[in-house]
Protein backbone atom coordinates (compact mmCIF):
# COMPACT_ATOMS: atom_id res chain seq x y z
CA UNK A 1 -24.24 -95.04 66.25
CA UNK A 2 -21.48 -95.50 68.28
CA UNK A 3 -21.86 -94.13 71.98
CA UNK A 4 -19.16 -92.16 73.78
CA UNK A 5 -17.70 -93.64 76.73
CA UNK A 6 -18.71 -93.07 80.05
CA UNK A 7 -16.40 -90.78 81.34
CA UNK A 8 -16.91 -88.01 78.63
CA UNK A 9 -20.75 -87.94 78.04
CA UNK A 10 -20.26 -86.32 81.76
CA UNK A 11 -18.48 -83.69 80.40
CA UNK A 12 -20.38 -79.98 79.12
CA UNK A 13 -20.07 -79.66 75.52
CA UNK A 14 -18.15 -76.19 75.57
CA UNK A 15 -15.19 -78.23 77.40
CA UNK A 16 -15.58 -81.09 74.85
CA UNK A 17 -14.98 -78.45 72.23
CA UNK A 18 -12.14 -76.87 74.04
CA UNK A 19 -10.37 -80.01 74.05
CA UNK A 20 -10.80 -80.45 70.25
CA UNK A 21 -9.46 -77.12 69.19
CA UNK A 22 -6.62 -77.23 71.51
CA UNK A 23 -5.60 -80.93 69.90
CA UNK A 24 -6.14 -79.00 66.65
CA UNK A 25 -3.77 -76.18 67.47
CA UNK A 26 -0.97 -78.44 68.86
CA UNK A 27 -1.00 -80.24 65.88
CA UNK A 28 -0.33 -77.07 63.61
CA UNK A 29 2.34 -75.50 66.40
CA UNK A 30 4.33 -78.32 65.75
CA UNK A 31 5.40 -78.23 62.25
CA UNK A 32 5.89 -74.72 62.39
CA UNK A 33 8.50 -74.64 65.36
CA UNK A 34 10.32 -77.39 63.41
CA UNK A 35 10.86 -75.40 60.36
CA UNK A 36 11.82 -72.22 62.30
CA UNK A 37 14.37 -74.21 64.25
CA UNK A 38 15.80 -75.34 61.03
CA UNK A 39 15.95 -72.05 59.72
CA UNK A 40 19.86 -71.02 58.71
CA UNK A 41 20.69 -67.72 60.06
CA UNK A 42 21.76 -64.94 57.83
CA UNK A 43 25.57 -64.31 57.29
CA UNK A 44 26.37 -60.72 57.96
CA UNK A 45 29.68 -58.83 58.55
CA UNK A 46 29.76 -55.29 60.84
CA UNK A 47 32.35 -53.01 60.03
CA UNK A 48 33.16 -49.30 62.02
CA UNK A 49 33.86 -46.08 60.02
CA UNK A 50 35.47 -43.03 60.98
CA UNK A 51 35.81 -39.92 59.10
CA UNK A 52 37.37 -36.37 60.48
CA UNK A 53 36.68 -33.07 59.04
CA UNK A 54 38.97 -29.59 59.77
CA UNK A 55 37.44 -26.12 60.39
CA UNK A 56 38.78 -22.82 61.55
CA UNK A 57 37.05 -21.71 64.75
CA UNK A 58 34.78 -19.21 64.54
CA UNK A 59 34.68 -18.53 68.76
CA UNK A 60 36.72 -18.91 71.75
CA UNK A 61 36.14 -19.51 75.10
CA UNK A 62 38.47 -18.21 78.01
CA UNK A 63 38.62 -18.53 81.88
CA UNK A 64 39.87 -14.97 83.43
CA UNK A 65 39.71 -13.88 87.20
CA UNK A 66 40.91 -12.13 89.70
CA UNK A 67 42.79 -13.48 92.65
CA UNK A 68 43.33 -10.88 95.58
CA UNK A 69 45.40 -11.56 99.15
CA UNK A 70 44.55 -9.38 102.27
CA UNK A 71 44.71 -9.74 105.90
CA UNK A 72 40.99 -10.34 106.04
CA UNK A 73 38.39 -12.40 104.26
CA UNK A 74 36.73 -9.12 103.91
CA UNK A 75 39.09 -6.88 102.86
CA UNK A 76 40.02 -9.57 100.41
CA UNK A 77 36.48 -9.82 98.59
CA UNK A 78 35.95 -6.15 98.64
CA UNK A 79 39.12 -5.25 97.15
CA UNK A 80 38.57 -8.64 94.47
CA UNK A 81 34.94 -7.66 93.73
CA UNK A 82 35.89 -3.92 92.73
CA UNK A 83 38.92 -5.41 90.06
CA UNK A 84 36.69 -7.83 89.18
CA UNK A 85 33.83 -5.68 87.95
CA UNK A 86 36.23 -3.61 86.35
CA UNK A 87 37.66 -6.58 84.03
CA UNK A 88 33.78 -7.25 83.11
CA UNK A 89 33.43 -3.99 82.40
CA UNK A 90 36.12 -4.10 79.88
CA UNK A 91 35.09 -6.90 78.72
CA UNK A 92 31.53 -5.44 77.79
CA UNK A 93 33.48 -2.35 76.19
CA UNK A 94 35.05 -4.21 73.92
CA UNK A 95 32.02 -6.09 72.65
CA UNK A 96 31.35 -9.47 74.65
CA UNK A 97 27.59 -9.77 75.61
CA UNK A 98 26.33 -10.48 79.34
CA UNK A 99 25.08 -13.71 78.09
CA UNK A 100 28.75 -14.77 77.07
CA UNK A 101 29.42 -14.20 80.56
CA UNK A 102 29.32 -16.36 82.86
CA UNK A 103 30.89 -16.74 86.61
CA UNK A 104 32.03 -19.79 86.59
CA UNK A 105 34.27 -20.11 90.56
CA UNK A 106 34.09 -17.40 93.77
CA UNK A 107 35.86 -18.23 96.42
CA UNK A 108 37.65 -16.30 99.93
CA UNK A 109 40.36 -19.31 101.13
CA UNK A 110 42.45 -18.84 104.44
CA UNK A 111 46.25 -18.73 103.88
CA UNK A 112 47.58 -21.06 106.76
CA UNK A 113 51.15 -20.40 107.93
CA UNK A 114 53.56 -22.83 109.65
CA UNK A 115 52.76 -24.27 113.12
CA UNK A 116 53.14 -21.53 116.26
CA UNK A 117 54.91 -23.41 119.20
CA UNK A 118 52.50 -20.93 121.74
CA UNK A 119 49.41 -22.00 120.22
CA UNK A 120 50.37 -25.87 119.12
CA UNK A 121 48.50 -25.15 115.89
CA UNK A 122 48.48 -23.45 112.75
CA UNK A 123 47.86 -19.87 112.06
CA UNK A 124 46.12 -17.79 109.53
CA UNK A 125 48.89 -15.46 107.34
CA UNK A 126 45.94 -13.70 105.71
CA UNK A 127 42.95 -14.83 103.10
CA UNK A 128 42.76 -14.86 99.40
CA UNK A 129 39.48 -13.91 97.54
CA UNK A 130 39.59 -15.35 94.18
CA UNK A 131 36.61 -14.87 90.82
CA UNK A 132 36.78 -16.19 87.70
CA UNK A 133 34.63 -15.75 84.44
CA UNK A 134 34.33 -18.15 81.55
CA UNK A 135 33.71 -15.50 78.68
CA UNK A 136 32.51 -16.78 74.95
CA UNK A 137 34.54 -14.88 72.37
CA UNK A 138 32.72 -14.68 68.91
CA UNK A 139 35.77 -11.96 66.91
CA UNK A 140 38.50 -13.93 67.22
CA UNK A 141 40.22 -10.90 65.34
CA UNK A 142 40.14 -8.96 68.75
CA UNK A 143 40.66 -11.86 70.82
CA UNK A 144 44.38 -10.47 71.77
CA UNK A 145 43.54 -7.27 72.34
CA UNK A 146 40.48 -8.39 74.62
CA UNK A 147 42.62 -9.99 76.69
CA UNK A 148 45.37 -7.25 77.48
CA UNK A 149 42.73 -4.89 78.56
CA UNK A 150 41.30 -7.34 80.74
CA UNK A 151 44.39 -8.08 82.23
CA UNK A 152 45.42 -4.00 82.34
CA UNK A 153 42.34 -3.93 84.13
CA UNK A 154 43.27 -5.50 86.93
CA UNK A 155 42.79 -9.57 85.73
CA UNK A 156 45.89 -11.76 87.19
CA UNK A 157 44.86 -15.38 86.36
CA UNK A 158 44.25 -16.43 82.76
CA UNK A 159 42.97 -20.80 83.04
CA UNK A 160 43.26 -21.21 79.48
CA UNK A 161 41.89 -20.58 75.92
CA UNK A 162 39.80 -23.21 73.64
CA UNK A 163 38.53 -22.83 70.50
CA UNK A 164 35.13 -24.05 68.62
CA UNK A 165 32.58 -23.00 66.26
CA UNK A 166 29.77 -22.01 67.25
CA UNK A 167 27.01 -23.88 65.35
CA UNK A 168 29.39 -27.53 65.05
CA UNK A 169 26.02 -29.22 63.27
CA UNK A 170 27.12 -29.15 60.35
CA UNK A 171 30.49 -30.08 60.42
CA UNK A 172 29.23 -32.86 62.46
CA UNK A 173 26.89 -34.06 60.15
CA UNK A 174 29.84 -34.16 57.18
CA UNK A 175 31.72 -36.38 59.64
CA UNK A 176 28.93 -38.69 60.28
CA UNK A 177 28.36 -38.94 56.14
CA UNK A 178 32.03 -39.11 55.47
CA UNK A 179 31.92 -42.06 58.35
CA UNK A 180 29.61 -44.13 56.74
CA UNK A 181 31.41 -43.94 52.94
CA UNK A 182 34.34 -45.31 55.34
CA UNK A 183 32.41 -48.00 56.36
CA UNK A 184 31.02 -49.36 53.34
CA UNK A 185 34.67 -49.29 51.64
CA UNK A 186 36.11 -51.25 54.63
CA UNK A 187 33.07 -53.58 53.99
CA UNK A 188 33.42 -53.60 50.36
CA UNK A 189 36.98 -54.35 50.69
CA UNK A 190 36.51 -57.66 53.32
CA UNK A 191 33.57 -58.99 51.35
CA UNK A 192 35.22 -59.38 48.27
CA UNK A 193 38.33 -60.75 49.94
CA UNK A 194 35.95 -63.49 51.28
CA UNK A 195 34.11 -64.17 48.20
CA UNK A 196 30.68 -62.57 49.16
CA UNK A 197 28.67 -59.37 48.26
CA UNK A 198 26.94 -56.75 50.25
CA UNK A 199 23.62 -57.35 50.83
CA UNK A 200 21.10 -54.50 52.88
CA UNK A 201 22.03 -52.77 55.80
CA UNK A 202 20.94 -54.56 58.34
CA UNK A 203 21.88 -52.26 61.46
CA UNK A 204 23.49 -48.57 61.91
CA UNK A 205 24.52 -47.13 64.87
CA UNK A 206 26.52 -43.86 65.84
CA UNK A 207 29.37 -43.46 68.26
CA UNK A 208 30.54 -39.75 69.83
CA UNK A 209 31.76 -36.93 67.81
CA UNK A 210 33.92 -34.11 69.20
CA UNK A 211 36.49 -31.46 68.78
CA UNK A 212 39.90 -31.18 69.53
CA UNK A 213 42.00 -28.02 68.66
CA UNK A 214 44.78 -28.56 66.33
CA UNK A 215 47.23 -25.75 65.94
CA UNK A 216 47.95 -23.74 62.83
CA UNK A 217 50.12 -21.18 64.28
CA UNK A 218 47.91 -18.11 62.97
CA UNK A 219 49.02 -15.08 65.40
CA UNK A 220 46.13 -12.26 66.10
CA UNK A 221 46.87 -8.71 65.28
CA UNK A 222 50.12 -7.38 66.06
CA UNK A 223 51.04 -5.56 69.46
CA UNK A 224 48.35 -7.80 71.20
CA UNK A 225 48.79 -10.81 73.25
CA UNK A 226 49.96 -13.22 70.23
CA UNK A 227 46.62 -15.78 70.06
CA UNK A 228 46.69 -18.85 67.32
CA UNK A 229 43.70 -19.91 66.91
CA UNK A 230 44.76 -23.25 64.58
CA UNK A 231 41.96 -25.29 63.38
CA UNK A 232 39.08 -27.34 65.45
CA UNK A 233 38.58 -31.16 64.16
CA UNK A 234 35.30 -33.13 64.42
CA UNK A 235 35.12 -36.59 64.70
CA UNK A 236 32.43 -39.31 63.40
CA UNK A 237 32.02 -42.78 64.05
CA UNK A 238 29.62 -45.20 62.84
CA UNK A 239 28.83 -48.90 62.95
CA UNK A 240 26.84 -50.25 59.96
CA UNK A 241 25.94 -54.12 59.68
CA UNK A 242 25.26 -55.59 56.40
CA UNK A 243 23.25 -58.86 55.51
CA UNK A 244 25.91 -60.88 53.15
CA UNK A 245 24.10 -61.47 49.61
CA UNK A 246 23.16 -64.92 48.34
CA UNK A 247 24.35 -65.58 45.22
């Protein structure tokens, strides 16, 4: 029988053992990394759809206020605060909900004249109190109508009107599907220019959707501030990546 040498009858037999599984496991590593490394990666093309769908708003939200001048910051807020509570009242009247109202800017400003030689400074002509309300209308019918009692009520500062829906979801979601039809056409359309076929999706990722008001010149009711309320459009994009089939 032939003896071991010297140097490893010294050694336990647990670390004798070690050392033969761990010559064992190198020696099956090896081959595998080789044939991973000479793996061919799989061809795939990645192509972006887009899709747009059209809906007439359902809602519309408006910034109204109140902007008063006096000769003091307090006569200025008290006399805003009383027109101000009179243009929400209105406002309830004709059928907007607390909740769609929200104060949205409150501010009492100095007015600053030109210098005064006596004083080598500026001086203060007066103040101006200014409130404003962003108010969610859902009857776009009344919409002109809301708007000219507001303003007979004592609102002087209109921001703006925009237009939504209310619940977007779904017209969202028929973007989104619409975007990836687009997607797999443009695909379609590139692979069989080059040859290839689609394989499976590999990869699908979403970019923003939003709304933009596009006008359809549709007037409210007549004798009423003239409103068009025009369509909202929703926007999809996707980015799908497909594997390229091997024929």
């Amino acid at each position: 029988m032939r003896k071991l040498p010297q140097a490893l009858r010294a050694l336990p037999v647990a670390a004798l053992m070690a050392a033969a599984l761990s010559t064992a496991t190198m020696t099956a590593v090896r081959p595998a990394m080789a044939q991973t490394a000479g793996q061919t990666q799989t061809a795939t093309i990645t192509v972006t759809g887009e899709a747009m769908v059209f809906r007439s708003p359902d809602m519309a939200t408006v910034t109204i206020g109140v902007t008063t001048v006096e000769a003091t910051a307090a006569e200025a807020l008290a006399g805003n605060s009383v027109a101000m509570q009179a243009v929400i009242d209105r406002l309830k009247a004709a059928g907007v909900a607390a909740k769609d109202i929200q104060t949205s800017n409150l501010s009492v400003n100095p007015n600053w004249s030109g210098y005064d030689s006596s004083s080598s400074g500026q001086t203060i002509s007066g103040y101006t109190a200014s409130n404003f309300v962003t108010v969610d209308i859902l009857a776009l019918e009344g919409l002109g109508a809301v708007l000219d009692a507001a303003v007979a009520d004592g609102a002087n500062t209109l921001n703006g009107v925009s237009f939504g829906l209310a619940d977007p979801r779904p017209a969202l979601d028929e973007a989104r599907v619409a975007a990836v039809a687009d997607a797999r056409t443009k695909a379609e359309l590139l692979a069989n220019a080059a040859g290839v076929k689609l394989g499976a999706i590999v990869s699908i990722s979403e970019g923003g959707g939003y709304g933009t008001p596009v006008p359809l010149y549709k007037a409210d009711s007549a004798g009423a501030v003239p409103v068009q309320a025009g369509e909202v459009s929703y926007n999809a994009g996707v980015t799908v990546t497909w594997a390229l089939a091997t024929e």
